[in-house]
N, C-alpha and C. Protein backbone atom coordinates (compact mmCIF):
# COMPACT_ATOMS: atom_id res chain seq x y z
N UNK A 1 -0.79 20.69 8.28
CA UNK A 1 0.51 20.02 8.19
C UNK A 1 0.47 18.75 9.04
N UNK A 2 1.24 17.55 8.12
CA UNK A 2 0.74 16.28 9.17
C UNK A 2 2.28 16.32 10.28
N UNK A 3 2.14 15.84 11.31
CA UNK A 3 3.15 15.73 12.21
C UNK A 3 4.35 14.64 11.62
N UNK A 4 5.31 15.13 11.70
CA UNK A 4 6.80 14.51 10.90
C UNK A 4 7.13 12.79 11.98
N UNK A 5 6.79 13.14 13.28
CA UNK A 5 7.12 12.24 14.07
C UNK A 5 6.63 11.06 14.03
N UNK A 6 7.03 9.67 13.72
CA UNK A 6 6.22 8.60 13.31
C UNK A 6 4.80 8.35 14.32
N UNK A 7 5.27 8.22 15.77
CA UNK A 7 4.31 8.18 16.28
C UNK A 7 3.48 8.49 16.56
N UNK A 8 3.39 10.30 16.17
CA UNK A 8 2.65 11.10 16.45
C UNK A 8 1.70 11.00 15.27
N UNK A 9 2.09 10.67 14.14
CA UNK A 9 1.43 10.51 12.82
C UNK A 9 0.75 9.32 12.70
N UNK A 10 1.11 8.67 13.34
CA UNK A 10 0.12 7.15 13.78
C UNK A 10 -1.31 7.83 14.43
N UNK A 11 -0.82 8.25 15.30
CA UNK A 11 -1.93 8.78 16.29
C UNK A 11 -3.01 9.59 15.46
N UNK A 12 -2.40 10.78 14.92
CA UNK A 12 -3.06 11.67 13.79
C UNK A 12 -3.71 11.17 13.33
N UNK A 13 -3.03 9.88 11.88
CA UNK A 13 -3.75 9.42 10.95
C UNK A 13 -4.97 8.45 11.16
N UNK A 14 -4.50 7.79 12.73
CA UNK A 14 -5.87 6.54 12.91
C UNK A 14 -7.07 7.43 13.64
N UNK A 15 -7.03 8.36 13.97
CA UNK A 15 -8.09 9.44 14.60
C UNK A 15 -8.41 10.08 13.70
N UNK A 16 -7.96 10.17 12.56
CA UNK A 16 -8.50 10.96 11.27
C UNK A 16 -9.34 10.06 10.66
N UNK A 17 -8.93 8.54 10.49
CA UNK A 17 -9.75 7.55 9.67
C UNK A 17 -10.90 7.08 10.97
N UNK A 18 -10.94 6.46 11.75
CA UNK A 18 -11.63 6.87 13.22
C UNK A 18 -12.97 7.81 13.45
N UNK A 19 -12.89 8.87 12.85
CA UNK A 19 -13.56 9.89 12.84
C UNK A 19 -14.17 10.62 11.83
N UNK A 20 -13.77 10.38 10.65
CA UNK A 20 -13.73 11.05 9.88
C UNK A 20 -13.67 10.80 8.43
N UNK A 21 -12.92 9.68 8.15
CA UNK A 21 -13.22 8.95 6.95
C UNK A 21 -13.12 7.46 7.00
N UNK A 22 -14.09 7.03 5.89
CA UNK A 22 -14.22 5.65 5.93
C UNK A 22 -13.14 4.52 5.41
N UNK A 23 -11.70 5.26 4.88
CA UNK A 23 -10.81 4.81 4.48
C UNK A 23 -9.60 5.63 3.91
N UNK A 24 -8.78 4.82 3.89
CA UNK A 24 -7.02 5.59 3.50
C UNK A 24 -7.11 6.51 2.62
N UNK A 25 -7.83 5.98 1.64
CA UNK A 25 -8.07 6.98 0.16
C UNK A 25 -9.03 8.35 -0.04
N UNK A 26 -10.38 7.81 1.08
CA UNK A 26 -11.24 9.08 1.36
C UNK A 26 -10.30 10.20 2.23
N UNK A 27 -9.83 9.78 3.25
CA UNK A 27 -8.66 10.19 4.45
C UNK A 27 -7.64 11.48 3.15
N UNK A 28 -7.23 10.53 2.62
CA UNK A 28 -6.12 11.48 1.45
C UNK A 28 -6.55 12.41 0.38
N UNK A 29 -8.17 11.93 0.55
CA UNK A 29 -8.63 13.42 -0.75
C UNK A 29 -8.90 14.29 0.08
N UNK A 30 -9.46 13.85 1.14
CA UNK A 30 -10.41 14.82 1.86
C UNK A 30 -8.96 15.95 2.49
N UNK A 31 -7.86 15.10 2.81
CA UNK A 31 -7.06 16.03 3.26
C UNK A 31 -6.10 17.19 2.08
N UNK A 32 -6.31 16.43 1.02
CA UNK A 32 -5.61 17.28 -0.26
C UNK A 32 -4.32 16.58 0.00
N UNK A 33 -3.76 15.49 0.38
CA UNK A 33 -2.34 14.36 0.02
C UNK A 33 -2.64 14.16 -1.07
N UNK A 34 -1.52 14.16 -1.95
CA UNK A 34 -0.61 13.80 -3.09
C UNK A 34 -0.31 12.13 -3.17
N UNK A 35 -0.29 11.61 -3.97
CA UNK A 35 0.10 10.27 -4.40
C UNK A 35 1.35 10.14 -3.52
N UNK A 36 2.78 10.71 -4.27
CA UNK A 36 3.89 10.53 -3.50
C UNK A 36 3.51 10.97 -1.35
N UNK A 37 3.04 11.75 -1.12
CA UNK A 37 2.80 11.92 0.67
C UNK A 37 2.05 10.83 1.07
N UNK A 38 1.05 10.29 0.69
CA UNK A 38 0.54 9.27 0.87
C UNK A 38 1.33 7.93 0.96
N UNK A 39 2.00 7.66 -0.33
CA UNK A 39 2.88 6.70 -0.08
C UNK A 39 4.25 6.58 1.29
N UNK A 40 4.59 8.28 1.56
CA UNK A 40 5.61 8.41 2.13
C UNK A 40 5.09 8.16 3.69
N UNK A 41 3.87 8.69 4.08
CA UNK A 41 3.32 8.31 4.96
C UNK A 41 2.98 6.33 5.75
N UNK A 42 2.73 6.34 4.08
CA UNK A 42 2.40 4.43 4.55
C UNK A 42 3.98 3.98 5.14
N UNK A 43 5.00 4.29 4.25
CA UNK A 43 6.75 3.84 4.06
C UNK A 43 6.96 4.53 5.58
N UNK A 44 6.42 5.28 6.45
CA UNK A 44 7.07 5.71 7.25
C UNK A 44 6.67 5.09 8.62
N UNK A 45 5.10 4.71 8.56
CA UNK A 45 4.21 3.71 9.35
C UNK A 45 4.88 2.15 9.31
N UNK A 46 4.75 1.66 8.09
CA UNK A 46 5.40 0.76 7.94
C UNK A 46 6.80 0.39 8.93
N UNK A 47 7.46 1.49 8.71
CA UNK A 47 8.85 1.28 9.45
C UNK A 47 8.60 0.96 10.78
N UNK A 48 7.89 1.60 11.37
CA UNK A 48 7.70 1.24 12.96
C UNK A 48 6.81 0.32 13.05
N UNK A 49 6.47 -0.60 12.04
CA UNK A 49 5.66 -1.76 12.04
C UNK A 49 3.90 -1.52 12.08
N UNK A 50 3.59 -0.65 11.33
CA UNK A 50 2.09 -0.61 10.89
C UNK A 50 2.36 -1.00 9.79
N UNK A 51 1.16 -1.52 9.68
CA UNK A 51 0.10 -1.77 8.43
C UNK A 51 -1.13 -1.21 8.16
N UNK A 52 -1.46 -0.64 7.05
CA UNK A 52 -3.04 -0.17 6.76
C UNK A 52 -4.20 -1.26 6.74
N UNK A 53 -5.03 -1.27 7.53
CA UNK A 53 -5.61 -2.50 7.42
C UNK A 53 -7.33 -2.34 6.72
N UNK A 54 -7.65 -2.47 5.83
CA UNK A 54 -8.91 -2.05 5.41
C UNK A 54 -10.08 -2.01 6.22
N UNK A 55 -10.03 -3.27 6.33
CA UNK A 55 -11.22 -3.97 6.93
C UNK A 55 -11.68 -3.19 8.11
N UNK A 56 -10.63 -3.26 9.47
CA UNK A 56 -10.60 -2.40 10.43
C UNK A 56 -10.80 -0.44 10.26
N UNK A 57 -10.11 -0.02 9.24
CA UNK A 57 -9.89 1.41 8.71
C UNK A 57 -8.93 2.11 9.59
N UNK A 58 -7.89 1.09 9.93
CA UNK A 58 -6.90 1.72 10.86
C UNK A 58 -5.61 0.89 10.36
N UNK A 59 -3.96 1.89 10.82
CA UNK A 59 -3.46 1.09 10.99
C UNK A 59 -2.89 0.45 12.64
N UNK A 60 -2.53 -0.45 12.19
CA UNK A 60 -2.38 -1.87 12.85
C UNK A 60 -1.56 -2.75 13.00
């Protein structure tokens, strides 16, 4: 279960890509996310001012 709390899900998700996968999309199969959680995840990063940044494999 990913953590509901934005910040905490920042933390989660850039230590997941960090470690573990080489990008947003490997990150979301490997975890079994859904199209819609994925998106809801970016919409929720976003809000507190992330961005997914490729290049880096974090957001940012």
């Amino acid at each position: 279960m990913l953590p509901q709390d934005p910040a905490m899900l920042l933390s989660y998700i850039n230590t997941q890509l960090r470690d573990n996968y080489d990008s947003l999309d490997a990150l979301t199969d490997g975890l079994d996310i859904s199209k819609e959680e994925k998106n809801a995840i970016i919409d929720k990063l976003t809000a507190i001012g992330y961005v997914y940044n490729a290049e880096s494999n974090q957001f940012k």
